[in-house]
Protein backbone atom coordinates (compact mmCIF):
# COMPACT_ATOMS: atom_id res chain seq x y z
CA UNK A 1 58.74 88.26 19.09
CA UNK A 2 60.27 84.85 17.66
CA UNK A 3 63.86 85.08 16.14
CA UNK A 4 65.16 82.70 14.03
CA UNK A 5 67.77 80.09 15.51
CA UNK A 6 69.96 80.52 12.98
CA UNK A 7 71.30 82.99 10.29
CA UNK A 8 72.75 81.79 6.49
CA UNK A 9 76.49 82.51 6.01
CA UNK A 10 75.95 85.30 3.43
CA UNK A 11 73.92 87.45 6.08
CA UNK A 12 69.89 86.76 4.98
CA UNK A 13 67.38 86.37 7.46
CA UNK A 14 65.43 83.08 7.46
CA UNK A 15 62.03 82.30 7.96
CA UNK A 16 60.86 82.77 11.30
CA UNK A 17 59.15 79.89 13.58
CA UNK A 18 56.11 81.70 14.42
CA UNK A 19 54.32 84.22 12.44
CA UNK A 20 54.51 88.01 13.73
CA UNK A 21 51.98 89.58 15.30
CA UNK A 22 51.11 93.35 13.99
CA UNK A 23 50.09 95.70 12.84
CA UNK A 24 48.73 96.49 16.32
CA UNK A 25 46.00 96.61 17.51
CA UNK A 26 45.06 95.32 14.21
CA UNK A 27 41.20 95.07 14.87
CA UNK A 28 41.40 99.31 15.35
CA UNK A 29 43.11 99.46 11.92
CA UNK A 30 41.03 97.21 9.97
CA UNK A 31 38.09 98.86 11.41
CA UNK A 32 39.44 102.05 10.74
CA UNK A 33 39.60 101.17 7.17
CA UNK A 34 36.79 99.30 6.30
CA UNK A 35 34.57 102.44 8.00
CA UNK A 36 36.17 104.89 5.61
CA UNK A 37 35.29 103.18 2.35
CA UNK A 38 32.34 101.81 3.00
CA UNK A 39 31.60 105.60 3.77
CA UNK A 40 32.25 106.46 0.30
CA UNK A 41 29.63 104.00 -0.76
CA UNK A 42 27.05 105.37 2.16
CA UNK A 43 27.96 108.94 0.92
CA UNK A 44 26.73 108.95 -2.78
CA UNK A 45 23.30 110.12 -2.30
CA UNK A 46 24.49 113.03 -0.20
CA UNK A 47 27.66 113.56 -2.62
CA UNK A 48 25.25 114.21 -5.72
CA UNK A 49 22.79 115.91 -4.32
CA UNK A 50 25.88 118.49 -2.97
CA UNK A 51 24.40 118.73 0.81
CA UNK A 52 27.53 117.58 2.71
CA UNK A 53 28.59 120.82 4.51
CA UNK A 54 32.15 121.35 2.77
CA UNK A 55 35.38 123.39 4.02
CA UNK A 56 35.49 126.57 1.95
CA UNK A 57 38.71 125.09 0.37
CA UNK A 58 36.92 122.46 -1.14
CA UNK A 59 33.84 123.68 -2.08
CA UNK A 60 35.82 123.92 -5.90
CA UNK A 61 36.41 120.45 -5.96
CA UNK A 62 32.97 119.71 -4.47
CA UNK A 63 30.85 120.76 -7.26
CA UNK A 64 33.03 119.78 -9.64
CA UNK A 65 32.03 116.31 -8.16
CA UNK A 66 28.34 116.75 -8.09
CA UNK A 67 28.67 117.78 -12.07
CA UNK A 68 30.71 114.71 -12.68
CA UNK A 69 28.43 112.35 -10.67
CA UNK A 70 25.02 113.70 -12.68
CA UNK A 71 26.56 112.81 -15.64
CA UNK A 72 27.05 109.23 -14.50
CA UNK A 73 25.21 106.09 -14.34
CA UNK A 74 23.95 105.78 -10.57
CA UNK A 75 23.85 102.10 -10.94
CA UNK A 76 27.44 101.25 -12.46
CA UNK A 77 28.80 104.27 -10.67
CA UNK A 78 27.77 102.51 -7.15
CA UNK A 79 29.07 99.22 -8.44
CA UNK A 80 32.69 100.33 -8.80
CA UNK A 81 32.47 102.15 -5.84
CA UNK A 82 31.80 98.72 -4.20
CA UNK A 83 34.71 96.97 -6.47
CA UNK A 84 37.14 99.98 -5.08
CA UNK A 85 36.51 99.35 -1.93
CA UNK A 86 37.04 95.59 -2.22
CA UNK A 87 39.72 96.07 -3.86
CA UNK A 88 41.86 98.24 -1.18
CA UNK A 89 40.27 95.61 1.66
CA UNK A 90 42.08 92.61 -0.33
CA UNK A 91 45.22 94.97 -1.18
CA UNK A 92 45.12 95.97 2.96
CA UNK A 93 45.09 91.80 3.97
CA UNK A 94 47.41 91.07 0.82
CA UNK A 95 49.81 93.64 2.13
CA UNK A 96 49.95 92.43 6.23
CA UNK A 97 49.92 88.80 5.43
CA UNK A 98 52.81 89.84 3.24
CA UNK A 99 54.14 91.34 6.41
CA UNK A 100 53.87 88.88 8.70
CA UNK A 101 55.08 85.78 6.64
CA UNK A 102 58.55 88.13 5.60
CA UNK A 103 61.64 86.07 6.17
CA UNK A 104 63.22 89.05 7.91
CA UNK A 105 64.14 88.49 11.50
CA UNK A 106 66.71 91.23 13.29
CA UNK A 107 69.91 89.30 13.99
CA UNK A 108 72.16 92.33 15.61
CA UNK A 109 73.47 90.55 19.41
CA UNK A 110 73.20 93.88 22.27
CA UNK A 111 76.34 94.92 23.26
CA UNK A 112 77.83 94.84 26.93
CA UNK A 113 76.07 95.94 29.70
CA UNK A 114 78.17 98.75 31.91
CA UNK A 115 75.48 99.27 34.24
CA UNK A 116 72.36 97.87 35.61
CA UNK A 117 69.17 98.43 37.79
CA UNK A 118 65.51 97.26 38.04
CA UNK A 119 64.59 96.32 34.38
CA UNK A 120 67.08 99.57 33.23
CA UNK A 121 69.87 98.83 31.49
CA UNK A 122 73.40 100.88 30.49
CA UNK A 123 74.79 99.02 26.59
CA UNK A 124 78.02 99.70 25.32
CA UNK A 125 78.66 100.13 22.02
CA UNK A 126 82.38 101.28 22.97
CA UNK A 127 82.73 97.21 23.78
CA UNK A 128 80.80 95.89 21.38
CA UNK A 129 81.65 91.95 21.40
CA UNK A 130 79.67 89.60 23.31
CA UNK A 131 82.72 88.02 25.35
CA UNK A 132 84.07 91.41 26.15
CA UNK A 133 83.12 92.67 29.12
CA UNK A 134 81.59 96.13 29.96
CA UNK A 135 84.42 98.46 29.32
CA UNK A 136 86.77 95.99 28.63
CA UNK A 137 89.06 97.26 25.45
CA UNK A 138 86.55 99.96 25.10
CA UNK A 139 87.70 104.06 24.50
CA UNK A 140 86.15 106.88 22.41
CA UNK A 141 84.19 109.89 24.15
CA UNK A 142 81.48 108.43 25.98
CA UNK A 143 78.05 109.33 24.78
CA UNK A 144 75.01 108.75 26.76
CA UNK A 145 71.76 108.26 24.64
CA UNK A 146 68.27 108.20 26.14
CA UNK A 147 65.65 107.59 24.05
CA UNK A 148 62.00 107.39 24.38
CA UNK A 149 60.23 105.00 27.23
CA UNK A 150 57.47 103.75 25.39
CA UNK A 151 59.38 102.68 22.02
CA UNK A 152 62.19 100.67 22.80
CA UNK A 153 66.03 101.98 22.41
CA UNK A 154 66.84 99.62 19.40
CA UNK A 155 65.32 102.16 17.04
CA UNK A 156 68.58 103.63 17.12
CA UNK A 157 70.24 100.10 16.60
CA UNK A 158 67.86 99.00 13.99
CA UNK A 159 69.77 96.80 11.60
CA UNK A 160 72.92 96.10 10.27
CA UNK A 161 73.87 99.20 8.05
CA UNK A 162 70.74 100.76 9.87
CA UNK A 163 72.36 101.70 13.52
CA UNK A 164 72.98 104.78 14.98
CA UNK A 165 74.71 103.77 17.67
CA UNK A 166 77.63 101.37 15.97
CA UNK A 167 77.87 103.85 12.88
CA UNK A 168 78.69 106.35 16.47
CA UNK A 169 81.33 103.68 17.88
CA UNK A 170 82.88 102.96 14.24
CA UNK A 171 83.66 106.63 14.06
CA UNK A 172 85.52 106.49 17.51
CA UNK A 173 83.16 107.47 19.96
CA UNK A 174 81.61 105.20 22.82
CA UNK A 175 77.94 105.57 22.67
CA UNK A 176 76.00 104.16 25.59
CA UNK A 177 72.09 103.29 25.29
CA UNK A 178 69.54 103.58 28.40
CA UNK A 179 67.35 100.44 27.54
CA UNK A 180 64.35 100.96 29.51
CA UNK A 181 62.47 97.36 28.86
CA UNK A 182 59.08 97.02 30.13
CA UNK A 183 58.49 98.27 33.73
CA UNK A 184 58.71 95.78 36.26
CA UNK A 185 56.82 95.27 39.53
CA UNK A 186 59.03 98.29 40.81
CA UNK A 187 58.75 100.66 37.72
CA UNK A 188 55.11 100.28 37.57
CA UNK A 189 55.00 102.53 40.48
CA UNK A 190 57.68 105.02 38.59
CA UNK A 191 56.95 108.64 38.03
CA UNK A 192 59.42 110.83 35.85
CA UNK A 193 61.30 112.32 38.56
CA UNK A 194 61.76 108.23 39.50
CA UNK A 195 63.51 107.60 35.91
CA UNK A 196 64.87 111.12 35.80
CA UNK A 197 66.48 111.62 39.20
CA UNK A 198 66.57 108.04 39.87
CA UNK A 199 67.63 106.22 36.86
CA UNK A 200 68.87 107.86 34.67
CA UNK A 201 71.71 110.29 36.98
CA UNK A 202 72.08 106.27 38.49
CA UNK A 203 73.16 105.66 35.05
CA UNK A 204 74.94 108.16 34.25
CA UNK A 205 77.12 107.90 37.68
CA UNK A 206 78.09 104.51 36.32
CA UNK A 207 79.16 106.87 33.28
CA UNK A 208 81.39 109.12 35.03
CA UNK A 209 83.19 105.89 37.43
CA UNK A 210 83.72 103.87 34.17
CA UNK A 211 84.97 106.93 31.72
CA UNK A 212 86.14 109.22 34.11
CA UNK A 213 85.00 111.53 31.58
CA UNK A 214 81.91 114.18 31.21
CA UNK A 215 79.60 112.48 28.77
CA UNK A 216 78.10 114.16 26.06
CA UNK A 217 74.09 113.93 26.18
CA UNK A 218 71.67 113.01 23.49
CA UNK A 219 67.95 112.43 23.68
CA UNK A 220 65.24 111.43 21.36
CA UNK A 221 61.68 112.19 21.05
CA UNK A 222 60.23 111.54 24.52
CA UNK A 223 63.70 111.08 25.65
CA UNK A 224 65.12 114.39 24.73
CA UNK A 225 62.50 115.56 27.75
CA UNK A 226 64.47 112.97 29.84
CA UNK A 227 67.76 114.13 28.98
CA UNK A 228 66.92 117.93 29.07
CA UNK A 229 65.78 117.15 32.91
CA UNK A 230 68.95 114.91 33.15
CA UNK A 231 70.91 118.58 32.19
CA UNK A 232 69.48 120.85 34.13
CA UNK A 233 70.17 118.92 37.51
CA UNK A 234 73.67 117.78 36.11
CA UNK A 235 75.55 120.22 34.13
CA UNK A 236 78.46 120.20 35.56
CA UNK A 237 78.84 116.27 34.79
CA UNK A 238 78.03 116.43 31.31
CA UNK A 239 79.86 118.06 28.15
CA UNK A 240 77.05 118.99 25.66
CA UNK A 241 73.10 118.57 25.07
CA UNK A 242 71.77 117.23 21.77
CA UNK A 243 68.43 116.85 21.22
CA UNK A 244 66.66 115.20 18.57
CA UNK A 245 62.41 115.32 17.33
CA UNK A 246 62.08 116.55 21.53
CA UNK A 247 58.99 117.82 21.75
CA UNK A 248 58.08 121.18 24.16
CA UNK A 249 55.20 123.45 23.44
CA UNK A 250 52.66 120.71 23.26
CA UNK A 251 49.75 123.08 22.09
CA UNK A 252 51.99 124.52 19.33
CA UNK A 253 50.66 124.03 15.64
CA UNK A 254 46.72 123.67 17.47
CA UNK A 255 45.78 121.93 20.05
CA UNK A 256 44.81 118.60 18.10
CA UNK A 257 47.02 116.04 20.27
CA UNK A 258 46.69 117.77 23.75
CA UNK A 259 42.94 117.44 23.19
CA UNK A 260 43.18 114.29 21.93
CA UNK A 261 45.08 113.11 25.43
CA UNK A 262 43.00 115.01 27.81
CA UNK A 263 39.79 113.24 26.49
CA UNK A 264 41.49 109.93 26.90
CA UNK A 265 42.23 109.98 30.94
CA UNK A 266 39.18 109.27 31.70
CA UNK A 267 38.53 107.09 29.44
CA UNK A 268 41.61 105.29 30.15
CA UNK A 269 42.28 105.67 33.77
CA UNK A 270 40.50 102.18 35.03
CA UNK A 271 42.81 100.75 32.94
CA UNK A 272 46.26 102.23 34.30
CA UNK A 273 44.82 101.72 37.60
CA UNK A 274 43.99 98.15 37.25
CA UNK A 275 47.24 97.06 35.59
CA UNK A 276 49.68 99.37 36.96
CA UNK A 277 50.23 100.51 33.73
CA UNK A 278 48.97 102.19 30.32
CA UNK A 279 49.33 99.09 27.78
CA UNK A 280 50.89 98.55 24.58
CA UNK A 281 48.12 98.09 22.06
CA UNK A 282 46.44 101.51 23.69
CA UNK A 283 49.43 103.53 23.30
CA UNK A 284 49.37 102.33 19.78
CA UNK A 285 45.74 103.27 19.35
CA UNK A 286 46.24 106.96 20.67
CA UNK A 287 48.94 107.47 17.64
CA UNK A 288 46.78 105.99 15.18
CA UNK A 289 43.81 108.94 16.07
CA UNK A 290 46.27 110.95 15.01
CA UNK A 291 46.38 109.76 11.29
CA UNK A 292 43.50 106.43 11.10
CA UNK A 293 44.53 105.96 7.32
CA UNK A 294 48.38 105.95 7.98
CA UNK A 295 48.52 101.67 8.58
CA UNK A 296 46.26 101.02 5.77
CA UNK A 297 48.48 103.10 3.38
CA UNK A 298 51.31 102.02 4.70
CA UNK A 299 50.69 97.80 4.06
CA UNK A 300 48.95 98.62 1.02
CA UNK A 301 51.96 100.20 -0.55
CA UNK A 302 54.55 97.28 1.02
CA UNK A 303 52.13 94.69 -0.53
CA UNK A 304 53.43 96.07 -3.94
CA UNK A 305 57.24 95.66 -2.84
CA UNK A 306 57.56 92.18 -3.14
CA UNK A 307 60.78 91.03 -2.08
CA UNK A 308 63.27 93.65 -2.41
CA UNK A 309 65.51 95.48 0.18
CA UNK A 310 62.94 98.09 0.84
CA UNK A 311 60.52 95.47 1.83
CA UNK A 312 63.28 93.79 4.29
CA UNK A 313 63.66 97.82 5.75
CA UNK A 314 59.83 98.50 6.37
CA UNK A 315 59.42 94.86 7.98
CA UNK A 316 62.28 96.04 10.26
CA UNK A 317 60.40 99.06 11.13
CA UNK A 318 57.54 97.59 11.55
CA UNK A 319 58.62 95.31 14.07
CA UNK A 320 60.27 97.58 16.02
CA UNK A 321 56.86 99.45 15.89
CA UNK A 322 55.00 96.54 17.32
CA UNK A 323 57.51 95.76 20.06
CA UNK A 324 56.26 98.45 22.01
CA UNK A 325 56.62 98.25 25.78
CA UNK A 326 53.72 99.53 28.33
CA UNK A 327 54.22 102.89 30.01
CA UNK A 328 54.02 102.85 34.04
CA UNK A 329 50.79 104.49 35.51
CA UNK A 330 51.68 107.48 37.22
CA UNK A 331 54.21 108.01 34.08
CA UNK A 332 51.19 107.61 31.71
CA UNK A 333 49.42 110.18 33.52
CA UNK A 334 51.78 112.59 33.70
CA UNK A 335 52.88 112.79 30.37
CA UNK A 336 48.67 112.68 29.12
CA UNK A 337 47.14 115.19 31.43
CA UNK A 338 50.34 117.35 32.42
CA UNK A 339 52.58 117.47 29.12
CA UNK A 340 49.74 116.65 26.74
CA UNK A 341 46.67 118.19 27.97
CA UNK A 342 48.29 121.02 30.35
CA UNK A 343 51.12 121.92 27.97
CA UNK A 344 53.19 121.86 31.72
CA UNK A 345 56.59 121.84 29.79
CA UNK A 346 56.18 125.30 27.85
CA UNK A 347 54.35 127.35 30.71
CA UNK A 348 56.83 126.86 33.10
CA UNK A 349 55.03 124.03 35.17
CA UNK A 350 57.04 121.06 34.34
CA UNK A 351 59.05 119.79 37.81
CA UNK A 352 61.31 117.42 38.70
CA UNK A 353 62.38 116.12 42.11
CA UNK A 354 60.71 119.42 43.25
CA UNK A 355 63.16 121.79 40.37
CA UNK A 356 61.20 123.26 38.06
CA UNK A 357 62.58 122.47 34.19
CA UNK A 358 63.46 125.70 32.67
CA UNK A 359 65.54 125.35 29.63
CA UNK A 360 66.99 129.18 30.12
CA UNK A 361 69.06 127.67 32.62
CA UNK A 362 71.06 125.82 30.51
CA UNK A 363 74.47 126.83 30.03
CA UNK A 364 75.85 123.41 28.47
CA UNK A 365 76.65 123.65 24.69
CA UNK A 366 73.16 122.33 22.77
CA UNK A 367 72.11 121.31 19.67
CA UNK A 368 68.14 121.02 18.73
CA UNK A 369 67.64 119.01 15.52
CA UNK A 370 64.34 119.44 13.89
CA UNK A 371 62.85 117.39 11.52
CA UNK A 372 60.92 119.32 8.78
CA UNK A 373 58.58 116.38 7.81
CA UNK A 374 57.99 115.23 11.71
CA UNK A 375 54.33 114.33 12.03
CA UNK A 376 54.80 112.91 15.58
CA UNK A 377 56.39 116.10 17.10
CA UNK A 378 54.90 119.20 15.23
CA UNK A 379 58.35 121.02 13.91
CA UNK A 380 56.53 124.23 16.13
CA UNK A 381 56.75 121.98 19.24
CA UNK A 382 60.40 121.54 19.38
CA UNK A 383 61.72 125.00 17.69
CA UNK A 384 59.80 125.96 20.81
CA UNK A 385 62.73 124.19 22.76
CA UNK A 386 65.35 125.82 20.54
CA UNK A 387 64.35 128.79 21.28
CA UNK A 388 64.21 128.44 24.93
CA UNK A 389 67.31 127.18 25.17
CA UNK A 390 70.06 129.78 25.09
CA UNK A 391 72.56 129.97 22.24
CA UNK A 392 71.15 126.21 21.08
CA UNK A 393 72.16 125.63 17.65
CA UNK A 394 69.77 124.00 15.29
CA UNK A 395 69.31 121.27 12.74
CA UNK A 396 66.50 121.47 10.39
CA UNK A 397 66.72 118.05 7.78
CA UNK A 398 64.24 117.21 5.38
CA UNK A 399 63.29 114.29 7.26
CA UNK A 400 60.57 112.46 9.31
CA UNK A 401 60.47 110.94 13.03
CA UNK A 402 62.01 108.28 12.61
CA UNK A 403 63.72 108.82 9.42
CA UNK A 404 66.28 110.58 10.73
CA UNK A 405 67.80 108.28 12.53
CA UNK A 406 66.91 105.00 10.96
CA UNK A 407 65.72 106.03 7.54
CA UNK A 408 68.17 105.54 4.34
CA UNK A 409 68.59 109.11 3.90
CA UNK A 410 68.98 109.53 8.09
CA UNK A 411 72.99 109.11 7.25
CA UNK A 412 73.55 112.44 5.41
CA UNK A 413 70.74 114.55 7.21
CA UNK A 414 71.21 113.64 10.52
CA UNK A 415 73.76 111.25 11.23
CA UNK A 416 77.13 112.94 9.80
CA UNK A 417 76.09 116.33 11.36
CA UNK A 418 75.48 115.12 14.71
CA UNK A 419 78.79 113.67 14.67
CA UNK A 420 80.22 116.69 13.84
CA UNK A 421 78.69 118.43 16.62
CA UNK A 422 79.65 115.85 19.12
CA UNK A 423 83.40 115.97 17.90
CA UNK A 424 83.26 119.68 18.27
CA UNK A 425 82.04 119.65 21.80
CA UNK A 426 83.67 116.35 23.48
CA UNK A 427 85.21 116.94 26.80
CA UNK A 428 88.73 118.01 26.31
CA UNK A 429 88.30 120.16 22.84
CA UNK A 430 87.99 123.36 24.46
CA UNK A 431 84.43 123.76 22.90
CA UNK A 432 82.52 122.16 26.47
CA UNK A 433 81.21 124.09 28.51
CA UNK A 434 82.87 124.14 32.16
């Protein structure tokens, strides 16, 4: 993604040099779209004659219909249908050429790097200058954050006024992000006990030389998995477990997703094994089964934003959304077939490095914080994981996915008691376990 060379003195983004790509893959969505209005028009005859087999929950609403479209004009009635649907195509295009000529370009530098290997990197937000060096004038409980390795990290570093992580370091801790990147040559090979037993205890050795302190542990979405595994073969190095949106019983709230993922590994496994990898714009395509009408909502409300600081927040969203990275073969398949399709985490079947993952072994301090309005992770999935988890403590915010930790509201929800947590449970309060 292009950045702009340079940045105006009072802060604004300017223009970029190339226009963005997105929303991805954009052929699915427009497709998508266009298929489900031009339905409506397709529909009509079937609509008024009432034989479209209903849900019983409709079947109110239905004939109400049918009454409203006999006392209509067939002939008009068809024409607006056709002007409605050209109308949301042009609103749709309006609203992503609006997106991808924004002026908006993110401008926050990364922070040190404490520790690297392969394409894996350890940032700093406890140094957070570009000519200080890893660890260099930094102090605060360190905090190790894994987050999930198909998005990448900077979710939680959005924007300015947006980040996680520095709001963390302001308020005197030292927060320290896994950036997974793209796999490499050698990650392509990876499985999770590779970035669980491998990486990520690599990185958090490089925690304990530099701090000489037991971190405290948070992990998001896909990464809470990560860090749960990361617990369970390290508790003795680490001072507390938070997890945030971490999904567990994968079959919870019907079986929709797991399904979903079983049919596709098939379907998709020529793919992985011809690239080494499961790529970005089919990731993208598996979440968009999930809700096909999301994207064109989405860009059809920003097109009526104009320029405004809640455009400049959904642009910065959105590019983070379409800077996806791939995820590495064997990876891919495990998480499709064996979390998705064989619900391996929540019968007992998960394993790592040989161990198997059972969250009743934890005896680290936890916290499980559970977004009511999370349509990625079904709230069922990761109360699962609460409840597994002995004595875990929970947070339940009125907030989405990604809301709550780079939404506007994400602050007061999520943010402020997180960082309560943390301060209660930092290595050397009494309240750690060990």
């Amino acid at each position: 993604m292009a950045r702009a060379e340079t940045q105006p003195a009072d802060g604004t983004a300017v223009p970029p040099a190339e226009a963005r790509l997105g929303p991805r893959p954009l052929p699915m969505h427009l497709t998508a779209a266009w298929l489900a209005w031009t339905s409506s028009r397709a529909a009509l005859p079937l609509l008024r004659n009432g034989s479209p087999p209903w849900r019983p929950e409709l079947l109110e609403a239905a004939s109400a219909l049918q009454a409203d479209l006999a006392r209509a004009d067939p002939e008009a009635f068809a024409r607006a249908v056709d002007r409605a649907v050209v109308g949301r195509m042009d609103a749709l295009i309006s609203g992503i050429l609006a997106y991808r000529r924004h002026p908006y370009r993110r401008q926050l530098p990364d922070p040190p790097v404490l520790w690297r290997q392969g394409t894996t990197r350890l940032l700093d937000y406890g140094a957070r200058s570009e000519d200080a060096g890893a660890g260099e004038g930094a102090g605060g409980v360190p905090v190790l954050v894994v987050p999930s390795l198909i998005n990448r990290g900077y979710i939680l570093d959005l924007r300015e006024g947006g980040s996680l992580m520095r709001w963390l370091a302001d308020r005197g801790l030292r927060p320290l992000l896994v950036d997974w990147d793209r796999p490499g040559a050698e990650e392509r090979g990876f499985t999770l006990t590779d970035y669980i037993a491998g990486r990520l205890e690599a990185a958090l050795d490089a925690v304990l030389l530099e701090t000489g302190a037991r971190p405290l542990l948070i992990g998001y979405c896909m990464g809470g998995l990560l860090a749960l595994a990361l617990a369970l073969r390290r508790q003795s190095d680490l001072s507390g477990l938070a997890l945030l949106a971490t999904p567990w019983d994968f079959h919870a709230e019907g079986n929709t997703q797991g399904e979903l993922a079983a049919a596709a590994v098939p379907a998709l496994s020529p793919v992985i094994e011809t690239l080494g990898e499961l790529p970005v714009d089919l990731i993208q395509a598996l979440f968009a089964c999930l809700d096909p009408q999301l994207v064109p909502r989405k860009f059809m409300a920003f097109a009526r934003l104009g320029a405004s600081p809640k455009a400049a927040a959904f642009v910065a969203l959105e590019d983070w959304l379409n800077d996806g990275v791939p995820l590495a073969g064997p990876v891919a398949r495990e998480c499709l077939s064996g979390w998705y399709g064989e619900n391996t985490p929540a019968r007992g079947e998960w394993r790592v490095a040989g161990q198997a993952m059972e969250p009743g072994g934890l005896e680290l301090p936890s916290l499980c914080v559970i977004p009511a309005r999370d349509r990625i992770v079904p709230p069922a999935s990761a109360a699962a994981l609460a409840e597994a988890i002995p004595g875990c403590e929970r947070l339940l915010p009125e907030a989405g996915h990604i809301g709550m930790v780079a939404g506007s509201r994400g602050r007061g929800t999520v943010w402020e008691p997180l960082l309560a947590w943390l301060e209660r449970h930092a290595p050397g309060t009494g309240s750690a376990a060990g």
